[in-house]
C-alpha atoms as a PDB file:
ATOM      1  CA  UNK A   1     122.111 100.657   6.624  1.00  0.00           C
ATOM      2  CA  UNK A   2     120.373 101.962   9.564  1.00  0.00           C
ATOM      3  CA  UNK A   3     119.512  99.658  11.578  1.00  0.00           C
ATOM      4  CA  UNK A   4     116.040  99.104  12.615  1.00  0.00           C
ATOM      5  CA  UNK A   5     115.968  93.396  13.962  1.00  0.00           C
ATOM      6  CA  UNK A   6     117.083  90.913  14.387  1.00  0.00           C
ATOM      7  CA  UNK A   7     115.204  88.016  16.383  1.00  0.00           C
ATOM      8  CA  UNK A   8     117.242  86.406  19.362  1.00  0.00           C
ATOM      9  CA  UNK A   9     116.017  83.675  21.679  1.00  0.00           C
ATOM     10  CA  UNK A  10     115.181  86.829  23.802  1.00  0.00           C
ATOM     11  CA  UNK A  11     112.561  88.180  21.597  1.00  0.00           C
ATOM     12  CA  UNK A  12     109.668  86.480  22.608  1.00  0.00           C
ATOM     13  CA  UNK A  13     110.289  87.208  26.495  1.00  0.00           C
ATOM     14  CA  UNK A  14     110.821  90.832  25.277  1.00  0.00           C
ATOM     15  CA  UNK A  15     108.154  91.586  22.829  1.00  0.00           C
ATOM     16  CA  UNK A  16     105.381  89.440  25.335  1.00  0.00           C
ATOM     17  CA  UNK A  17     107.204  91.963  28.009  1.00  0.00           C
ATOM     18  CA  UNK A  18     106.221  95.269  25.914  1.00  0.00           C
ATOM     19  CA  UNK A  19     102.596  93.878  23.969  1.00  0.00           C
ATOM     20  CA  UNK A  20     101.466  92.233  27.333  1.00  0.00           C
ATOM     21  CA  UNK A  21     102.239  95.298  29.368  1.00  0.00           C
ATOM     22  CA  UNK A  22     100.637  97.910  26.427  1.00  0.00           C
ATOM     23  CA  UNK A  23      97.965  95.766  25.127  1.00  0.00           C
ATOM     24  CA  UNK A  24      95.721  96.389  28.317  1.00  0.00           C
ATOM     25  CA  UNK A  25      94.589  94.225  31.447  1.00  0.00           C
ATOM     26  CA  UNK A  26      92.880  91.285  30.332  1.00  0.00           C
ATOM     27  CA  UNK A  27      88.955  90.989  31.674  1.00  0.00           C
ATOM     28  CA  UNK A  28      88.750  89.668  35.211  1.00  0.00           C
ATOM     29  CA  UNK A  29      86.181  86.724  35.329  1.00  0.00           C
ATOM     30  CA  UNK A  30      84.298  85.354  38.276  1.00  0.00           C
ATOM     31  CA  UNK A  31      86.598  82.525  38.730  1.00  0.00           C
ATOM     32  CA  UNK A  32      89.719  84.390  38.463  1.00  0.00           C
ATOM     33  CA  UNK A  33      92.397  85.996  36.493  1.00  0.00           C
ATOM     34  CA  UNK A  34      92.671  85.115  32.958  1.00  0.00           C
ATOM     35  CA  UNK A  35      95.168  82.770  31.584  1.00  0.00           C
ATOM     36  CA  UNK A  36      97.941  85.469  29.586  1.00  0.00           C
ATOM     37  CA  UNK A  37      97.736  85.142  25.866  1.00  0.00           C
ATOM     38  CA  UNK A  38     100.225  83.881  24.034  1.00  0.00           C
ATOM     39  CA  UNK A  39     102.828  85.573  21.935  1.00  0.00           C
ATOM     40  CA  UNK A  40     100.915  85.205  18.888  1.00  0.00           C
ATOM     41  CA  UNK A  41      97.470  86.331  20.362  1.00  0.00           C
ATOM     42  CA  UNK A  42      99.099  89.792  21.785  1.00  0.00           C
ATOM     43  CA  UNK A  43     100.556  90.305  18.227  1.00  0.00           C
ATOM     44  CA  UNK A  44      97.417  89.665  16.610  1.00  0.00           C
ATOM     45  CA  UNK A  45      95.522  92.128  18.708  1.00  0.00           C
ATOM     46  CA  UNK A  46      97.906  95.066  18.134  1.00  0.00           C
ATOM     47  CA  UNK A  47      98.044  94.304  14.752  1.00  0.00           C
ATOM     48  CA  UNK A  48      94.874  94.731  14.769  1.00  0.00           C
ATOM     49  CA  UNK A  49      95.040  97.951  16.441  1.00  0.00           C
ATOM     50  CA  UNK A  50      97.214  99.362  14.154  1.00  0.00           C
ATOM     51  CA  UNK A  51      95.552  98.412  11.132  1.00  0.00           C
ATOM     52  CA  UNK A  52      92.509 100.171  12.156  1.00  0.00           C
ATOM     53  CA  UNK A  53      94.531 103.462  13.340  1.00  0.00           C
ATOM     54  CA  UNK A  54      96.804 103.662  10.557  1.00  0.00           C
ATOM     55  CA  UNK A  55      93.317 103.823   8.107  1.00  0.00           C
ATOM     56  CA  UNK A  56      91.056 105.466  10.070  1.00  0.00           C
ATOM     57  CA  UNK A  57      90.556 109.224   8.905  1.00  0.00           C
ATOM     58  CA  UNK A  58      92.918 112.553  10.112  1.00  0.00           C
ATOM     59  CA  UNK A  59      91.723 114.305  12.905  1.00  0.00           C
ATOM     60  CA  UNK A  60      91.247 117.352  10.792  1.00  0.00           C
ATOM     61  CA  UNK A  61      89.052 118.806  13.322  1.00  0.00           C
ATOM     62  CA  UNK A  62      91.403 118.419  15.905  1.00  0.00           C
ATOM     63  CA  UNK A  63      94.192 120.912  16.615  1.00  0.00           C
ATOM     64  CA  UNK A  64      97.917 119.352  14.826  1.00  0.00           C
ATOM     65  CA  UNK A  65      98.848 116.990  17.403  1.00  0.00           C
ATOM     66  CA  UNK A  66     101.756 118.000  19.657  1.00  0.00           C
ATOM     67  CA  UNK A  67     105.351 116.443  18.701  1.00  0.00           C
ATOM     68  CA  UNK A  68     106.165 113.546  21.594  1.00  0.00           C
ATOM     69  CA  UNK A  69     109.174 112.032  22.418  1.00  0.00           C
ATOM     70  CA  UNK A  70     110.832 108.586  23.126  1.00  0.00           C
ATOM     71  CA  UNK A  71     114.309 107.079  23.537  1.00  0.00           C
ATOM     72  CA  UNK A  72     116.130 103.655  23.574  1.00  0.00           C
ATOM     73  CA  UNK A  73     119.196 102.618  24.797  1.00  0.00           C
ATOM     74  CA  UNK A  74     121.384  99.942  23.645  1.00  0.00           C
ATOM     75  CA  UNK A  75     125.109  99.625  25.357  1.00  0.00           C
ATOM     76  CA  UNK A  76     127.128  97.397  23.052  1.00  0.00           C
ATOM     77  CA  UNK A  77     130.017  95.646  24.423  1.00  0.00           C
ATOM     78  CA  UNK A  78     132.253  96.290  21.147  1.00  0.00           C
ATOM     79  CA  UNK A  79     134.259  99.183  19.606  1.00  0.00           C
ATOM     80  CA  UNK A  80     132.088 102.115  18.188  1.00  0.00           C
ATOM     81  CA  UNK A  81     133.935 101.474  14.316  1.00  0.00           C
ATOM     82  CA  UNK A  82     132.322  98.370  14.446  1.00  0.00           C
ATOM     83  CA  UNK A  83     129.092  98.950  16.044  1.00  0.00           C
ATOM     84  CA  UNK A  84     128.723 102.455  12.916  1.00  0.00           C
ATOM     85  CA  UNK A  85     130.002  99.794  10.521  1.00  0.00           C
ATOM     86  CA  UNK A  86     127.035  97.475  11.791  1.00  0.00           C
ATOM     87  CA  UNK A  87     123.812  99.668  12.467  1.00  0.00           C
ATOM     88  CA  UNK A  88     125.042 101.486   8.380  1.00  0.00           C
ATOM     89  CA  UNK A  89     126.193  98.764   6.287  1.00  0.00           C
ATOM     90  CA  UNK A  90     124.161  95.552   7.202  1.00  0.00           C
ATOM     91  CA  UNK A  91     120.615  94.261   5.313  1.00  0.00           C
ATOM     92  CA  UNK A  92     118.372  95.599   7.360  1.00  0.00           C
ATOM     93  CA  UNK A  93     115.997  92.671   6.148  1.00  0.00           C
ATOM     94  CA  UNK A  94     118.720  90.007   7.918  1.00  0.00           C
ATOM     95  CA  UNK A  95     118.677  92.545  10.626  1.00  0.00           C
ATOM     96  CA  UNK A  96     115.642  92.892  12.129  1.00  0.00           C
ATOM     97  CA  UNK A  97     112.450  90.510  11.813  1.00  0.00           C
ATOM     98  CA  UNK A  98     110.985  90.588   8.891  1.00  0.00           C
ATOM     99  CA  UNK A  99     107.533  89.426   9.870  1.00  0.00           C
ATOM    100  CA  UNK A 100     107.123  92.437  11.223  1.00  0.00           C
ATOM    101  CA  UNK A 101     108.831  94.967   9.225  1.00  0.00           C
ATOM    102  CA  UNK A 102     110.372  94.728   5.709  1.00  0.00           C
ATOM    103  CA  UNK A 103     112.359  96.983   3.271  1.00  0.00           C
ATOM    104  CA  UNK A 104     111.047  96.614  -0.229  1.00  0.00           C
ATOM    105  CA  UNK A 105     113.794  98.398  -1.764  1.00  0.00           C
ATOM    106  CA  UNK A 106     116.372 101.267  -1.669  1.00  0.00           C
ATOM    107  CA  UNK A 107     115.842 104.533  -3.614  1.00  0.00           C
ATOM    108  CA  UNK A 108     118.911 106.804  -4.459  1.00  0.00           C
ATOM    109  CA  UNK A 109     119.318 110.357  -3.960  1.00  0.00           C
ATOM    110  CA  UNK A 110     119.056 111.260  -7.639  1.00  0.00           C
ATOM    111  CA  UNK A 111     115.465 109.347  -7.413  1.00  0.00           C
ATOM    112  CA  UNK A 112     116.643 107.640 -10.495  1.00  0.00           C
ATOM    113  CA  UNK A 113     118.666 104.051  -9.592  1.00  0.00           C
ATOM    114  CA  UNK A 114     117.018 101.997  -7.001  1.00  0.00           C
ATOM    115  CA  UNK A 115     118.152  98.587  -4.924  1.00  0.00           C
ATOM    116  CA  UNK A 116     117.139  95.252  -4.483  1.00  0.00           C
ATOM    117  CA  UNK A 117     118.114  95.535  -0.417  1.00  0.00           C
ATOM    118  CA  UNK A 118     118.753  91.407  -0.911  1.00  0.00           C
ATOM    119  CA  UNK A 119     121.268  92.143  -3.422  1.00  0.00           C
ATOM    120  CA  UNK A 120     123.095  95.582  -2.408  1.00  0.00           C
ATOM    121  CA  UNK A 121     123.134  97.912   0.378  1.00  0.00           C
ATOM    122  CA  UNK A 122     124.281 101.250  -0.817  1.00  0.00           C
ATOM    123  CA  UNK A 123     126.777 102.995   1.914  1.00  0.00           C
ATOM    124  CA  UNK A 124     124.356 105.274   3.961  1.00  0.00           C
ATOM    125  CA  UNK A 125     124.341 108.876   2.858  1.00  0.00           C
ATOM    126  CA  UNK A 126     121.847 111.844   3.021  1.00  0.00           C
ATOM    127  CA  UNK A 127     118.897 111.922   0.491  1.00  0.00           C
ATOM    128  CA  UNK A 128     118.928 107.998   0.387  1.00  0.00           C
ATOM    129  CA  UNK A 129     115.388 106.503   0.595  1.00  0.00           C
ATOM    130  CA  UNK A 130     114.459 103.186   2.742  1.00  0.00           C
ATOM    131  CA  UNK A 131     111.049 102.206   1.124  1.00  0.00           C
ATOM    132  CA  UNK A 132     109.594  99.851   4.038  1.00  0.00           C
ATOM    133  CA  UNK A 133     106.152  97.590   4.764  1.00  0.00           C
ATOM    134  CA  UNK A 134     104.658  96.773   8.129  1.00  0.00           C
ATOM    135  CA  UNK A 135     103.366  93.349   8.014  1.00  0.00           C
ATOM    136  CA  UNK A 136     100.468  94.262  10.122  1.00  0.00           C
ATOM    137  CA  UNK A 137      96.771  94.077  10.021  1.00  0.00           C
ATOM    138  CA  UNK A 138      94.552  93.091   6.909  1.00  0.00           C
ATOM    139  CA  UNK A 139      96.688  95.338   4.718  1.00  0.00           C
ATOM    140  CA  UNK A 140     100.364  95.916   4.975  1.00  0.00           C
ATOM    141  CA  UNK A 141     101.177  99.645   5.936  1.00  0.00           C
ATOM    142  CA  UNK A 142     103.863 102.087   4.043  1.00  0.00           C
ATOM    143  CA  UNK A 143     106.689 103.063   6.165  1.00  0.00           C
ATOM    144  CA  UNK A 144     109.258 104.974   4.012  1.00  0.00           C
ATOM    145  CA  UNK A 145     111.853 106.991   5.499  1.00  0.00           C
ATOM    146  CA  UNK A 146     114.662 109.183   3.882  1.00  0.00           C
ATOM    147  CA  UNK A 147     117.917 109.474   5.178  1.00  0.00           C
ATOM    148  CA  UNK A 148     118.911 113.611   6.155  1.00  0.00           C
ATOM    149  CA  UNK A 149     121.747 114.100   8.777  1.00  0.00           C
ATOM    150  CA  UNK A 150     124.825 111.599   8.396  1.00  0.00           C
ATOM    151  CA  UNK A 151     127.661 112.120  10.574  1.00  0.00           C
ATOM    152  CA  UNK A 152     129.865 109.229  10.322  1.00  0.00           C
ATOM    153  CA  UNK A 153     130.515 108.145  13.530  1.00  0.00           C
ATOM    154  CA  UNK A 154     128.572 109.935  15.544  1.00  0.00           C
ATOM    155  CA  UNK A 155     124.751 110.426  14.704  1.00  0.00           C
ATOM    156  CA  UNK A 156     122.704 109.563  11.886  1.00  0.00           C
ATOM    157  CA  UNK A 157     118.521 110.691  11.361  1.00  0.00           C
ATOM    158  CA  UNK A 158     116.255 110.302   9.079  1.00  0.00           C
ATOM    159  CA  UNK A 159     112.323 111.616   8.360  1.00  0.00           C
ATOM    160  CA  UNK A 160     109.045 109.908   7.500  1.00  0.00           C
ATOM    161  CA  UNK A 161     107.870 110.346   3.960  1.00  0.00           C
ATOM    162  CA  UNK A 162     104.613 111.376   2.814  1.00  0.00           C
ATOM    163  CA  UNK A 163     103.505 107.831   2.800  1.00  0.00           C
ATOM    164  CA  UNK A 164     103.665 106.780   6.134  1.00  0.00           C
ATOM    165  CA  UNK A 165     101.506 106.837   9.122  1.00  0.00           C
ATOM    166  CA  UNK A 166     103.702 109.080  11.098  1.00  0.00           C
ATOM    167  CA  UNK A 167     105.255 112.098  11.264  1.00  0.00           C
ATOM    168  CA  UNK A 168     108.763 113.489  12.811  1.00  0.00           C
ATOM    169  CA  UNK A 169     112.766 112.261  13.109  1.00  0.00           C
ATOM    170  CA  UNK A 170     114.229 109.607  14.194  1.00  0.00           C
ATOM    171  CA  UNK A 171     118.196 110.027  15.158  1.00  0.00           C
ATOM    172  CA  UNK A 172     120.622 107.322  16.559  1.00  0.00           C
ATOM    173  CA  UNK A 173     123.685 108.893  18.336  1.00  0.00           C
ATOM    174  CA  UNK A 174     126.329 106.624  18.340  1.00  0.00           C
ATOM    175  CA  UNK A 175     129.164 107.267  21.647  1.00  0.00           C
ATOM    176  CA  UNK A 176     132.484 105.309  22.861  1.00  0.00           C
ATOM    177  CA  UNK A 177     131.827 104.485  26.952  1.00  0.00           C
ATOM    178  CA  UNK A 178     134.735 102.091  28.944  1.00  0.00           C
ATOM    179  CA  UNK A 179     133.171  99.080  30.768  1.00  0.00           C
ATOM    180  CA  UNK A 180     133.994  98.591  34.620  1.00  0.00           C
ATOM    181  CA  UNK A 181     136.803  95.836  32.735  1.00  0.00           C
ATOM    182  CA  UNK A 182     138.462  98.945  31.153  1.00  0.00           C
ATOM    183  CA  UNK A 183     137.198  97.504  27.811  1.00  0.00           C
ATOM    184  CA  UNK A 184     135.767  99.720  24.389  1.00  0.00           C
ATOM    185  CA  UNK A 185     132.286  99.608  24.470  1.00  0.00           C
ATOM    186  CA  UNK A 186     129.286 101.848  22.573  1.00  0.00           C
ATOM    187  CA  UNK A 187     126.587 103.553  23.962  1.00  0.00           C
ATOM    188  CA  UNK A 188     123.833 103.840  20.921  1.00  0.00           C
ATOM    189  CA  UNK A 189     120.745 106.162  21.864  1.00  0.00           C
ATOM    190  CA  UNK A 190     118.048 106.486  19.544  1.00  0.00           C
ATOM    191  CA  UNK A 191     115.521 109.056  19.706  1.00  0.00           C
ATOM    192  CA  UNK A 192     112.556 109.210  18.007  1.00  0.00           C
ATOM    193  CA  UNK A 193     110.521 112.265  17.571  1.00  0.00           C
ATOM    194  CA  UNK A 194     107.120 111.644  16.404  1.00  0.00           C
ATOM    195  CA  UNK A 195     102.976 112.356  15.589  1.00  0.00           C
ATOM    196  CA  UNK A 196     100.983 110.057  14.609  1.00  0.00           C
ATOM    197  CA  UNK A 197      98.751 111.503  11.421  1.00  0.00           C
ATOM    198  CA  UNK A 198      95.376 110.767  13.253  1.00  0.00           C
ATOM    199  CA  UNK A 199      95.165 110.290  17.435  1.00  0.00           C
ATOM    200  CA  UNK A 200      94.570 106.265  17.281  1.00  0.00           C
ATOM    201  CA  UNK A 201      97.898 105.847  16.038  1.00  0.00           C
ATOM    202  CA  UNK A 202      99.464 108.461  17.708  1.00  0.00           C
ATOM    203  CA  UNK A 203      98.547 106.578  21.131  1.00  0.00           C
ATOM    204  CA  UNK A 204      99.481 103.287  19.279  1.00  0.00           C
ATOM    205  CA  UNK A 205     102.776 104.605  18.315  1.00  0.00           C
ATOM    206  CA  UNK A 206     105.438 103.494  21.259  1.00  0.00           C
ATOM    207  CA  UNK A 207     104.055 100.321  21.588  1.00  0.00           C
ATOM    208  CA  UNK A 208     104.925 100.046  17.577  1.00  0.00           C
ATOM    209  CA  UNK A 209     107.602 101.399  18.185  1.00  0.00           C
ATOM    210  CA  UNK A 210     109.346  99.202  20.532  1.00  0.00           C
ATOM    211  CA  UNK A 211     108.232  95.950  19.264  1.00  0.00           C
ATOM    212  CA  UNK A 212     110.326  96.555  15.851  1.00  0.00           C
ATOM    213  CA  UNK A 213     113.082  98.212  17.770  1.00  0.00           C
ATOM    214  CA  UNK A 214     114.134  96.665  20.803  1.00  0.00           C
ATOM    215  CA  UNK A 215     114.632  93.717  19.251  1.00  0.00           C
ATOM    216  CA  UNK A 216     116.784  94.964  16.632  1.00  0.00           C
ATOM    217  CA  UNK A 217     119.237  96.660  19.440  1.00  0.00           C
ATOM    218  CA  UNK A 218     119.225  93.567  21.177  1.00  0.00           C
ATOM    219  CA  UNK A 219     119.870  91.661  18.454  1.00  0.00           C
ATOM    220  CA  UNK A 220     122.842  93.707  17.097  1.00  0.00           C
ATOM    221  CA  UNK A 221     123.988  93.854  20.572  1.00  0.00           C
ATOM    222  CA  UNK A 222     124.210  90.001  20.868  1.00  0.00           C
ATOM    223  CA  UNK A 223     125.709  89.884  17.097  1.00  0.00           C
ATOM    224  CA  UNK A 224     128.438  92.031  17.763  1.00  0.00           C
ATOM    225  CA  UNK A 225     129.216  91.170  21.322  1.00  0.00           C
ATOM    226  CA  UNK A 226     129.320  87.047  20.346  1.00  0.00           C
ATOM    227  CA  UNK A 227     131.910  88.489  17.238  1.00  0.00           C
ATOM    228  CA  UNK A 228     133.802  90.254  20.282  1.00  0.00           C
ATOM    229  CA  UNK A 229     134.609  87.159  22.104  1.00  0.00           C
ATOM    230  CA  UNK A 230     135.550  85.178  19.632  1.00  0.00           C
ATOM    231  CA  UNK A 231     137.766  87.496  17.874  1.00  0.00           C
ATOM    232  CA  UNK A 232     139.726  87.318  21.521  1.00  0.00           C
ATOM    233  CA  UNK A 233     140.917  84.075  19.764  1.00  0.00           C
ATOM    234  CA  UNK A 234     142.500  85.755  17.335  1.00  0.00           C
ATOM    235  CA  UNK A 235     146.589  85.604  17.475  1.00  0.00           C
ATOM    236  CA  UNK A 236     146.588  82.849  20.008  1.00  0.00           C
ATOM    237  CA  UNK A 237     148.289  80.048  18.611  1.00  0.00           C
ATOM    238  CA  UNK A 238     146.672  77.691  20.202  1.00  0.00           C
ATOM    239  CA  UNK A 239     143.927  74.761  18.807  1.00  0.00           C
ATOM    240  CA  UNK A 240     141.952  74.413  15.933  1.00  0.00           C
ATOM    241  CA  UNK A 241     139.258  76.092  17.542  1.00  0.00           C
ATOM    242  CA  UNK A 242     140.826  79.200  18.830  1.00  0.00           C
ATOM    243  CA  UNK A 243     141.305  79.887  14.952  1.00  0.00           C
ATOM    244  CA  UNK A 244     137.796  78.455  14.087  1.00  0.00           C
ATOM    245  CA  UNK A 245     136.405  81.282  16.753  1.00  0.00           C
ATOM    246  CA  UNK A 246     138.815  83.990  15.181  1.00  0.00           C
ATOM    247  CA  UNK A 247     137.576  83.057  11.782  1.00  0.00           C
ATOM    248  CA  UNK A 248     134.084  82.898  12.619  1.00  0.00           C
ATOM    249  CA  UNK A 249     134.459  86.803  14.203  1.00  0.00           C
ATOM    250  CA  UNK A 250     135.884  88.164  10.736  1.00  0.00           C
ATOM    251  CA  UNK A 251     132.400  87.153   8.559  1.00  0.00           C
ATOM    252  CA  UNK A 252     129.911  89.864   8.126  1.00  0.00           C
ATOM    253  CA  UNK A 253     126.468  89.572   7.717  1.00  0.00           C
ATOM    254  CA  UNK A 254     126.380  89.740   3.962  1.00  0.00           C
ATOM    255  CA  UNK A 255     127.942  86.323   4.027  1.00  0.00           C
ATOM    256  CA  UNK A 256     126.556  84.486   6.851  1.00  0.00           C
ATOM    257  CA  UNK A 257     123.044  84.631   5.839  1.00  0.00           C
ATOM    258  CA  UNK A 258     120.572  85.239   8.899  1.00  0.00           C
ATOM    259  CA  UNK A 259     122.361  86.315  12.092  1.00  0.00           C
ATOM    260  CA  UNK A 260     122.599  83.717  14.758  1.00  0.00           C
ATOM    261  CA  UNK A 261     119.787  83.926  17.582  1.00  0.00           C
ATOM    262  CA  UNK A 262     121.819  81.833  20.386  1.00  0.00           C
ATOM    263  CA  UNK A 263     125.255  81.453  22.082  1.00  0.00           C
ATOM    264  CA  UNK A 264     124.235  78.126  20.735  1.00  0.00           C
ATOM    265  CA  UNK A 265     123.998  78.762  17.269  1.00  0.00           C
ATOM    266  CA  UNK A 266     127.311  80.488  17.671  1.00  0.00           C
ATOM    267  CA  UNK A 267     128.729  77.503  19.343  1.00  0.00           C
ATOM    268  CA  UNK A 268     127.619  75.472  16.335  1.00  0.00           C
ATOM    269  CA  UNK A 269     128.786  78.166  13.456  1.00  0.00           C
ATOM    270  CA  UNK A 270     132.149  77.609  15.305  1.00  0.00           C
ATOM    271  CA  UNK A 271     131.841  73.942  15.526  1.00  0.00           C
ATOM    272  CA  UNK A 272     131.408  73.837  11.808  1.00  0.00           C
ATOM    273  CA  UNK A 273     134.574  75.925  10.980  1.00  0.00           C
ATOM    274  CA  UNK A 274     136.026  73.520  13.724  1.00  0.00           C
ATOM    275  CA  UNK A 275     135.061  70.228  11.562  1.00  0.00           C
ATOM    276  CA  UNK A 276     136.188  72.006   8.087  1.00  0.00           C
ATOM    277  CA  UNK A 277     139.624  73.148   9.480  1.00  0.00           C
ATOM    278  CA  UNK A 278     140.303  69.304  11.213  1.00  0.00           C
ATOM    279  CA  UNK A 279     139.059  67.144   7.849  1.00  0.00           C
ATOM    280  CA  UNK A 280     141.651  69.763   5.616  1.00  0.00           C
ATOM    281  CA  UNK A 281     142.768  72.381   6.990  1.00  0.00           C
ATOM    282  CA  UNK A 282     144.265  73.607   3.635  1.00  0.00           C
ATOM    283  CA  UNK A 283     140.925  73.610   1.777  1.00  0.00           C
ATOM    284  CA  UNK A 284     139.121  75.159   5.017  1.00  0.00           C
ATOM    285  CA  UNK A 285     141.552  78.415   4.728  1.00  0.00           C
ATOM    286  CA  UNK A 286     141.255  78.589   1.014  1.00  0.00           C
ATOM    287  CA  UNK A 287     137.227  78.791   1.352  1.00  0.00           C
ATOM    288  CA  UNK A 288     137.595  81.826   4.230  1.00  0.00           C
ATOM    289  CA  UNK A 289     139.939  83.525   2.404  1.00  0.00           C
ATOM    290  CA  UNK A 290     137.671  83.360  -0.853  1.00  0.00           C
ATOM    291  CA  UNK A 291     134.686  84.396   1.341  1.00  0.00           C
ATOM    292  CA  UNK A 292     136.655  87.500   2.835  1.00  0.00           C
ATOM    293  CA  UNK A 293     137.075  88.315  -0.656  1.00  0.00           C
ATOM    294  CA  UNK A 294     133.955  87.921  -1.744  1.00  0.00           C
ATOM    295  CA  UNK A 295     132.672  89.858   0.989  1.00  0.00           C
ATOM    296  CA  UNK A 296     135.182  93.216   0.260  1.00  0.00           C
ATOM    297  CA  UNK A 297     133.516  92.883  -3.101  1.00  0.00           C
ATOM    298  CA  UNK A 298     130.180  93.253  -1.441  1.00  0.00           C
ATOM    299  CA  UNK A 299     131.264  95.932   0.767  1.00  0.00           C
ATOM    300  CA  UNK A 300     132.752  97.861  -2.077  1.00  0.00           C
ATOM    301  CA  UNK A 301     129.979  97.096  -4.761  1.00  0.00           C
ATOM    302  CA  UNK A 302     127.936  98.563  -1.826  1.00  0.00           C
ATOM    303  CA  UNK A 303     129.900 101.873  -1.009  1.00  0.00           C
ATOM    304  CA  UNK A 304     130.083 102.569  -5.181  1.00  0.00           C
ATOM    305  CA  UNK A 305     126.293 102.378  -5.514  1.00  0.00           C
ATOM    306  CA  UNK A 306     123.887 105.458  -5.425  1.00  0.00           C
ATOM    307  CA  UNK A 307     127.281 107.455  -6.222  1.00  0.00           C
END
């Protein structure tokens, strides 16, 4: 399903990189500059930010605040059929960090049948319904969104509900670019066209914004590149390992659990394939190939729901 985190080693430097620079210069005593907050301080203050903004009253005596408009980038070193496949198809709740940010569950277009996300992830299609919490603040925050423009391979957008704090579109457009190596790679731009529903979180908004999202980008950037360079392995009939990296670059997410946050974590995924495969190898290919299975079951189970 769309995709909005997953948590690399990277995340702290980049979400201290966006809350320290949004959160305001700290106060400048006698002595000297203040020591920076940590991580979990700078959360904790914009948390409580947007608790306070998300319940504070409309601005009904204000004019309707004006639409605004941000964008992210993402370039992906992989093929754009796998980078759709990714951002439409994968748990968003193994996808993105879910202290921040989780979907509750998955509403179909007939308003009837609804999802477990944990247990199926319908194929994405218009009318389908993402029911969401932010974990911030005293009280967790609604943040439903429904699914309106799908065109595969290309763009996908969907609009706030009622519900949430916000109003407007948010559309990721998904193109094919060639890196300086000649390789595929995928340009993924999302644009987000918003209002908050009073001005406190209107002004809060991007720095929301950003701390849910760029890790997600980042981490299905790393996901999908680290799949990339193993899968290189693939065909070379060399070494245990060469297959143990071609095997590890065929598992989706629905069957390795939480994505892996390191080139080390990758390194050991591989090295476990690698120890499988050398104690018996026949055993080793019999549990892949059951897994593969298992996970065109998912896939399919997946594309048949909401239908």
């Amino acid at each position: 399903m769309l995709l909005f985190s997953v948590f690399t080693n990277a995340r702290n430097r980049a979400a201290i990189l966006i809350l320290g620079l949004s959160l305001g210069a700290a106060a400048m005593p006698a002595g000297g500059l203040e020591a920076e907050p940590d991580f979990e301080t700078q959360v904790s203050r914009l948390s409580r930010q947007v608790s306070g903004a998300v319940f504070a009253a409309p601005d009904e005596e204000l004019a309707p605040l004006a639409f605004d408009v941000m964008t992210l980038e993402t370039l992906i070193a992989a093929p754009l059929a796998e980078v759709w496949d990714f951002y439409t198809l994968s748990n968003l709740n193994k996808v993105w960090d879910d202290s921040l940010i989780r979907t509750r569950r998955l509403v179909c277009p007939d308003g009837q049948r609804s999802y477990d996300p944990d247990t199926v992830w319908p194929d994405i299609q218009p009318g389908l319904q993402l029911h969401s919490t932010l974990k911030w603040g005293e009280a967790p925050v609604r943040l439903d969104m429904e699914i309106t423009t799908v065109e595969p391979g290309q763009h996908t957008e969907f609009v706030y509900m009622k519900t949430a704090p916000a109003e407007g579109t948010q559309r990721m457009i998904f193109r094919t670019e060639r890196l300086s190596t000649g390789e595929e790679a995928t340009r993924v731009t999302h644009v987000s066209r918003y209002r908050g529903k009073n001005m406190a979180f209107h002004r809060l908004y991007p720095r929301v914004h950003r701390a849910i999202f760029d890790p997600m980008h980042e981490g299905a950037r790393f996901y999908l590149e680290s799949a990339a360079r193993s899968r290189k392995s693939c065909g070379v009939p060399a070494g245990v390992r060469e297959t143990a990296a071609c095997m590890y670059s065929r598992l989706h997410l629905n069957l390795t659990g939480e994505l892996p946050r390191s080139e080390a974590e990758v390194a050991a995924r591989i090295d476990a394939l690698v120890s499988a495969l050398t104690q018996n190898e026949a055993a080793a290919l019999s549990d892949f190939n059951g897994r593969l299975e298992r996970e065109e079951d998912i896939s399919q189970a997946a594309r048949r729901a909401c239908r």
